[in-house]
N, C-alpha and C. Protein backbone atom coordinates (compact mmCIF):
# COMPACT_ATOMS: atom_id res chain seq x y z
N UNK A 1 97.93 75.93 86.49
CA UNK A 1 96.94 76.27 87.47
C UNK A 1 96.85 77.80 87.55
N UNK A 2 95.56 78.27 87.53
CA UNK A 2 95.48 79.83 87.15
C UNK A 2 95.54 80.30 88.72
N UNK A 3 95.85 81.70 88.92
CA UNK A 3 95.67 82.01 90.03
C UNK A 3 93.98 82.97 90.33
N UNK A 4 93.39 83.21 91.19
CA UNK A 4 92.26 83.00 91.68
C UNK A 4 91.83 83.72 92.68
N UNK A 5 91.13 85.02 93.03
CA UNK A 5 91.02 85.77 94.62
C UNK A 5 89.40 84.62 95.22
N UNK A 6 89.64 84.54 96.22
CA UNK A 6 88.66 83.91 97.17
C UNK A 6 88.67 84.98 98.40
N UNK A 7 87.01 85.40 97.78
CA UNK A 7 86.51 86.44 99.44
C UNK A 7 86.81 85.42 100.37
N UNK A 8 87.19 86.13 102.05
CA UNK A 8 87.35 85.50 102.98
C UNK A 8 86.41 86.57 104.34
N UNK A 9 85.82 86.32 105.20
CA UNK A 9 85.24 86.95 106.24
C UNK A 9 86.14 86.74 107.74
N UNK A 10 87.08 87.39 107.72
CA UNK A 10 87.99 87.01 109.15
C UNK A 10 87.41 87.74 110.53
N UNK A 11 87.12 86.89 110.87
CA UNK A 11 85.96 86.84 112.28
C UNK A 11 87.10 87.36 113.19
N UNK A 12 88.33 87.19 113.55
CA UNK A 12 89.43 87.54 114.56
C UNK A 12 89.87 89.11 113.64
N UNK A 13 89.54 89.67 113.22
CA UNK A 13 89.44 90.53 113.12
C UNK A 13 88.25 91.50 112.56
N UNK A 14 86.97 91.68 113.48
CA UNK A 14 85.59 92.58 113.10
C UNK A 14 85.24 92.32 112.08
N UNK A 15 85.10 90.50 111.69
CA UNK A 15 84.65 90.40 110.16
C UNK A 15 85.18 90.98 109.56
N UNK A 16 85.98 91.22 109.37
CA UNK A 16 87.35 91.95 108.34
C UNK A 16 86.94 91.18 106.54
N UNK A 17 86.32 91.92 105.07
CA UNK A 17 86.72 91.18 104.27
C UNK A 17 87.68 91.26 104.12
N UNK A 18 88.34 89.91 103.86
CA UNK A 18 89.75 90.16 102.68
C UNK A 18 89.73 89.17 101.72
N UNK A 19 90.66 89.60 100.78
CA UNK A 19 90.60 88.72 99.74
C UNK A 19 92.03 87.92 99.56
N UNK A 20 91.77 86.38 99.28
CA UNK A 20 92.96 85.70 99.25
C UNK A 20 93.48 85.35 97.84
N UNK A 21 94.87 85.48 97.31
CA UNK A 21 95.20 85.07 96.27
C UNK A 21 95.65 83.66 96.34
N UNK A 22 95.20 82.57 95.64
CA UNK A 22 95.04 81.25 95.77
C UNK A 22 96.08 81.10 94.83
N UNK A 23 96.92 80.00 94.38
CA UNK A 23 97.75 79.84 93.82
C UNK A 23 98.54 80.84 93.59
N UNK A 24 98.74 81.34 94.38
CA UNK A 24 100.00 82.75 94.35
C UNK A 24 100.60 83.09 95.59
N UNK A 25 100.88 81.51 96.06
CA UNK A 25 102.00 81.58 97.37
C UNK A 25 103.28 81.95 96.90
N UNK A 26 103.75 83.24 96.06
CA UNK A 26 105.10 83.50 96.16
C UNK A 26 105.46 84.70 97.16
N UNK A 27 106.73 84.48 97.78
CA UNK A 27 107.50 85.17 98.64
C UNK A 27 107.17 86.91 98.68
N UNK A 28 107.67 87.20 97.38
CA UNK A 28 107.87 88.36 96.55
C UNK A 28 106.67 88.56 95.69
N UNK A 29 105.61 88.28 95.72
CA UNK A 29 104.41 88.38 95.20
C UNK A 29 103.87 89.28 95.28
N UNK A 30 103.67 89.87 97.12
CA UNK A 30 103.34 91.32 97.09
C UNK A 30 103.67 92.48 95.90
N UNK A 31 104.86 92.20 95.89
CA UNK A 31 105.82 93.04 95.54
C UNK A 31 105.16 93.35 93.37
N UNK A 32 104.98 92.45 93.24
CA UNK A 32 104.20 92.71 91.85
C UNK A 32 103.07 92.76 92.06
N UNK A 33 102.03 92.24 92.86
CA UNK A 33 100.86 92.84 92.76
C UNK A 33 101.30 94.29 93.68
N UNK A 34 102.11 94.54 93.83
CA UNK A 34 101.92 96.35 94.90
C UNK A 34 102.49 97.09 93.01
N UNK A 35 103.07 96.97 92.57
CA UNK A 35 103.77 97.10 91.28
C UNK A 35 102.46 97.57 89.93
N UNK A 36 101.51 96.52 89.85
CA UNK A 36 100.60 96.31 89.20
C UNK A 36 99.46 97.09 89.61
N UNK A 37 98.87 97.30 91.33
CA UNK A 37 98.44 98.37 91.68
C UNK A 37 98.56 99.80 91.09
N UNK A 38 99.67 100.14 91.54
CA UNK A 38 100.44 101.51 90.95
C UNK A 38 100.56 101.58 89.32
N UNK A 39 100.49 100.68 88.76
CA UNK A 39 100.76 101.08 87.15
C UNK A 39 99.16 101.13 86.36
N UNK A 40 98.58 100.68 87.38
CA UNK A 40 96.93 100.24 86.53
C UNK A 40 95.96 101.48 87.21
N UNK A 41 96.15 101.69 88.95
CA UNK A 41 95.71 102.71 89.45
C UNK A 41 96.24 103.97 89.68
N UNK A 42 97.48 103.55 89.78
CA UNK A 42 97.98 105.10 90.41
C UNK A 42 98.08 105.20 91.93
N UNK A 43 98.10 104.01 92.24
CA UNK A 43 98.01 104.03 93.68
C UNK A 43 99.18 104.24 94.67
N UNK A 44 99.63 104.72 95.48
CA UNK A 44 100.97 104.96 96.39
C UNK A 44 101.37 103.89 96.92
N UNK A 45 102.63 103.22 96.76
CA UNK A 45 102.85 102.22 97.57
C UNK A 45 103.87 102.39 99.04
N UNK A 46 103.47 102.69 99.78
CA UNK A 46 104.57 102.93 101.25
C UNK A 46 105.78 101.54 101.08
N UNK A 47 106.50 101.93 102.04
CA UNK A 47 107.87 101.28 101.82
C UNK A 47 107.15 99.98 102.81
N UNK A 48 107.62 98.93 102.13
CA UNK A 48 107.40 97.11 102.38
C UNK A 48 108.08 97.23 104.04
N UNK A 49 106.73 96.71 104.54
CA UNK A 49 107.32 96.33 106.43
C UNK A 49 107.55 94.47 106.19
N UNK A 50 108.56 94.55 106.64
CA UNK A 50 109.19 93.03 106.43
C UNK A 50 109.04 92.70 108.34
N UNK A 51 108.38 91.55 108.36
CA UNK A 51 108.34 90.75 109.54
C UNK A 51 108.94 89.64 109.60
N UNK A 52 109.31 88.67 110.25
CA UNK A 52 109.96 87.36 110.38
C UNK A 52 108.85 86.33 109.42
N UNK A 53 107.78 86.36 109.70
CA UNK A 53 107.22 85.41 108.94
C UNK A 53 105.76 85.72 108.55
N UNK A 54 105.93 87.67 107.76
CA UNK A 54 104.95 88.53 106.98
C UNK A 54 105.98 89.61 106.72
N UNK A 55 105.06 90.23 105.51
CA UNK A 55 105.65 91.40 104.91
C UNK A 55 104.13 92.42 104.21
N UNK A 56 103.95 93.62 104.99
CA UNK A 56 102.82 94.39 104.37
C UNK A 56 103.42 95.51 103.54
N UNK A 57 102.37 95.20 102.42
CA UNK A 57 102.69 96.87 101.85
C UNK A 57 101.10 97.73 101.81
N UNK A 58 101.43 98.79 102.16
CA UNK A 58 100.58 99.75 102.50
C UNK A 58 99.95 100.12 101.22
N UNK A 59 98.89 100.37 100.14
CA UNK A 59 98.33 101.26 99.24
C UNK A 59 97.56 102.39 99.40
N UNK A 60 97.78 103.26 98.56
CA UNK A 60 96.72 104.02 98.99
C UNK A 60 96.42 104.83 97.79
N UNK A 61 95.61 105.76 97.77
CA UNK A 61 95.40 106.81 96.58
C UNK A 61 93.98 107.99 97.30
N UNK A 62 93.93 108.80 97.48
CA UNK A 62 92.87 109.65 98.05
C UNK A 62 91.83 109.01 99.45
N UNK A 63 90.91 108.68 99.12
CA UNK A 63 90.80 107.67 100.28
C UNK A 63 90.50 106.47 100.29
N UNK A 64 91.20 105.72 99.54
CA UNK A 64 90.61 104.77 99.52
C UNK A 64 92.38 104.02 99.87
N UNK A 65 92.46 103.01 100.64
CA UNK A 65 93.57 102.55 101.20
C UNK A 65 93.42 101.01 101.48
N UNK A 66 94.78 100.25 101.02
CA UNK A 66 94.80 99.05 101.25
C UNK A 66 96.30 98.07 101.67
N UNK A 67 95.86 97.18 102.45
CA UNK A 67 97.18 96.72 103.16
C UNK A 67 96.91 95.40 102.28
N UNK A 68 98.35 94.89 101.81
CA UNK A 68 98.63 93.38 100.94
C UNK A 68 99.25 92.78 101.60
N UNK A 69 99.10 91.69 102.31
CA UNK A 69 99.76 90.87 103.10
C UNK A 69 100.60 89.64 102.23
N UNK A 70 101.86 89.15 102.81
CA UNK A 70 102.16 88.01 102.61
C UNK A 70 102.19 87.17 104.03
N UNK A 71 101.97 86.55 104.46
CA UNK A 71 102.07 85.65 105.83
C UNK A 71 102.67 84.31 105.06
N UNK A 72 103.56 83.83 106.00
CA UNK A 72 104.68 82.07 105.64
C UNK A 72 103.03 81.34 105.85
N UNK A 73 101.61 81.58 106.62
CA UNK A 73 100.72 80.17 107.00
C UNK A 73 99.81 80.54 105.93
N UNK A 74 99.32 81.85 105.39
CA UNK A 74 98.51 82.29 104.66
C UNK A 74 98.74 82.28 103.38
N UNK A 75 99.76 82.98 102.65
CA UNK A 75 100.13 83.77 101.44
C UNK A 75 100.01 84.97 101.17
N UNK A 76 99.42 85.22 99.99
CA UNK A 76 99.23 86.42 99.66
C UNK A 76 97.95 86.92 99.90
N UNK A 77 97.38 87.87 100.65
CA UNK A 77 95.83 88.60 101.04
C UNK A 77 95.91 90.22 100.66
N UNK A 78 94.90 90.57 100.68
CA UNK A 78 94.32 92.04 100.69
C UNK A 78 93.00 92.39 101.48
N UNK A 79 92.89 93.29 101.76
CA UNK A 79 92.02 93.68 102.11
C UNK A 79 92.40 95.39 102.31
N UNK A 80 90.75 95.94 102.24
CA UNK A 80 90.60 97.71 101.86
C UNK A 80 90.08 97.90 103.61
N UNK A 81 91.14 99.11 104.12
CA UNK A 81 90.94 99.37 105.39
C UNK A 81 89.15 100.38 105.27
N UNK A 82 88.94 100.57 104.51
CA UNK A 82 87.71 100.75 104.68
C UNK A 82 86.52 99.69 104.03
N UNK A 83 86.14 99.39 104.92
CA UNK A 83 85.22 97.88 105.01
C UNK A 83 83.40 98.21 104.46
N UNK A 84 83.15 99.18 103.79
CA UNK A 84 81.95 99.67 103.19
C UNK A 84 81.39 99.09 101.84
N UNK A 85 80.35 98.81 101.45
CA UNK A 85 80.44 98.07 100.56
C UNK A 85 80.81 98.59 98.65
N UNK A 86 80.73 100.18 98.74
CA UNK A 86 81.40 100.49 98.21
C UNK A 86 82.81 100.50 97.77
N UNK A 87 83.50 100.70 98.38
CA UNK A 87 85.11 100.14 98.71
C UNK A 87 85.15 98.49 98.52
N UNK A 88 84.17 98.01 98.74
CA UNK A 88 84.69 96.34 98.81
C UNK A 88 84.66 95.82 97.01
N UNK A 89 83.68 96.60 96.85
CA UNK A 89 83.33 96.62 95.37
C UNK A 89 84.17 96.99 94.51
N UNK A 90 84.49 98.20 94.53
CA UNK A 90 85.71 98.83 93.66
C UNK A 90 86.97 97.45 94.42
N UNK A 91 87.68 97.14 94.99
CA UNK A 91 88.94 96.37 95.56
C UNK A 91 88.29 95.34 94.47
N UNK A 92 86.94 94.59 94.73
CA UNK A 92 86.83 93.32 93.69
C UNK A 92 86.96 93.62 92.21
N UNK A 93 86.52 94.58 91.91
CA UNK A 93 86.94 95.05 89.98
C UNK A 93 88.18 94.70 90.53
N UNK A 94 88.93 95.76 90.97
CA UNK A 94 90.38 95.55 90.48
C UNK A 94 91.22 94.21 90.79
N UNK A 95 90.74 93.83 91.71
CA UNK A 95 91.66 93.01 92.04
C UNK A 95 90.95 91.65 90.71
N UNK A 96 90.07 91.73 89.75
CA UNK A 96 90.30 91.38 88.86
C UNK A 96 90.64 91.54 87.20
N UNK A 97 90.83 93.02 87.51
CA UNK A 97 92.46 93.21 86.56
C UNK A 97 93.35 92.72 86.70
N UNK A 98 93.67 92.95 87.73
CA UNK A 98 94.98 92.18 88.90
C UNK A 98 95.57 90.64 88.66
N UNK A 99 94.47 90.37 88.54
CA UNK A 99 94.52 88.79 88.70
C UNK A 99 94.58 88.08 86.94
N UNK A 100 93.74 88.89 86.38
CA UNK A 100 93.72 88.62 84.68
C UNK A 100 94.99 88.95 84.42
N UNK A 101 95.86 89.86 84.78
CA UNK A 101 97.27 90.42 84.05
C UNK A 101 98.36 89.25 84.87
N UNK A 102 97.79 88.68 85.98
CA UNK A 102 99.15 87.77 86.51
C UNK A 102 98.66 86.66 86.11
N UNK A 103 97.93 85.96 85.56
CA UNK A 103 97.73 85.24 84.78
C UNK A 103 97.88 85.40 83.30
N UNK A 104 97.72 86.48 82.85
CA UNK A 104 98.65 86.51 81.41
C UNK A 104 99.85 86.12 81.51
N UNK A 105 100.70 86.70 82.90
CA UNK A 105 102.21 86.38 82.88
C UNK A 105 102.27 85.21 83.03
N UNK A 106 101.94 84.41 84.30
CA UNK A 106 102.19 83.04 84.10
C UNK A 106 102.04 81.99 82.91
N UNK A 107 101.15 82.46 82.25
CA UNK A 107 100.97 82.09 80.57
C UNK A 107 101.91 82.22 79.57
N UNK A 108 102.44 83.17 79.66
CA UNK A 108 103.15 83.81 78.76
C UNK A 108 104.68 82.88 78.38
């Protein structure tokens, strides 16, 4: 089963897009896509905030900035703190690099 981003529109938060990684409920998941970020963009990864049942890592690179969620009810999400449709655009390219290279691995 390949893994997969599905736009999401989260109304409890100002129509917030984010994007969900579907078959990529792992724990530690962030943690390679924050990994894969940084090696493909160059992007900064801030140190992992661990919650009881979430863990964010912060990205960033000039201005363009993004928080990767894991939640225990959700999984793995993203979304670009700037919500313009420029920014939403660039996050969807990449996040299908992103998604083509963790699917090579699971292949592999």
């Amino acid at each position: 089963m390949s893994i997969k981003v599905v736009k999401h529109i989260n109304k409890d938060e100002n129509n917030r897009i984010e994007y969900l990684l579907v078959n990529f409920d792992y724990f530690d998941g962030n943690d390679l896509v924050a990994k894969l970020f940084c090696q493909e963009y160059q992007m900064i990864s801030d140190e992992k905030i661990d919650g009881m049942y979430y863990s964010i890592i912060k990205l960033h690179k000039d201005s363009t900035e993004y928080d990767l969620i894991w939640h225990e009810d959700v999984g793995n999400y993203i979304f670009s703190l700037q919500q313009d449709e420029t920014s939403m655009i660039l996050l969807e390219q990449r996040l299908d690099v992103i998604v083509n290279k963790l699917n090579e691995m699971i292949q592999a």
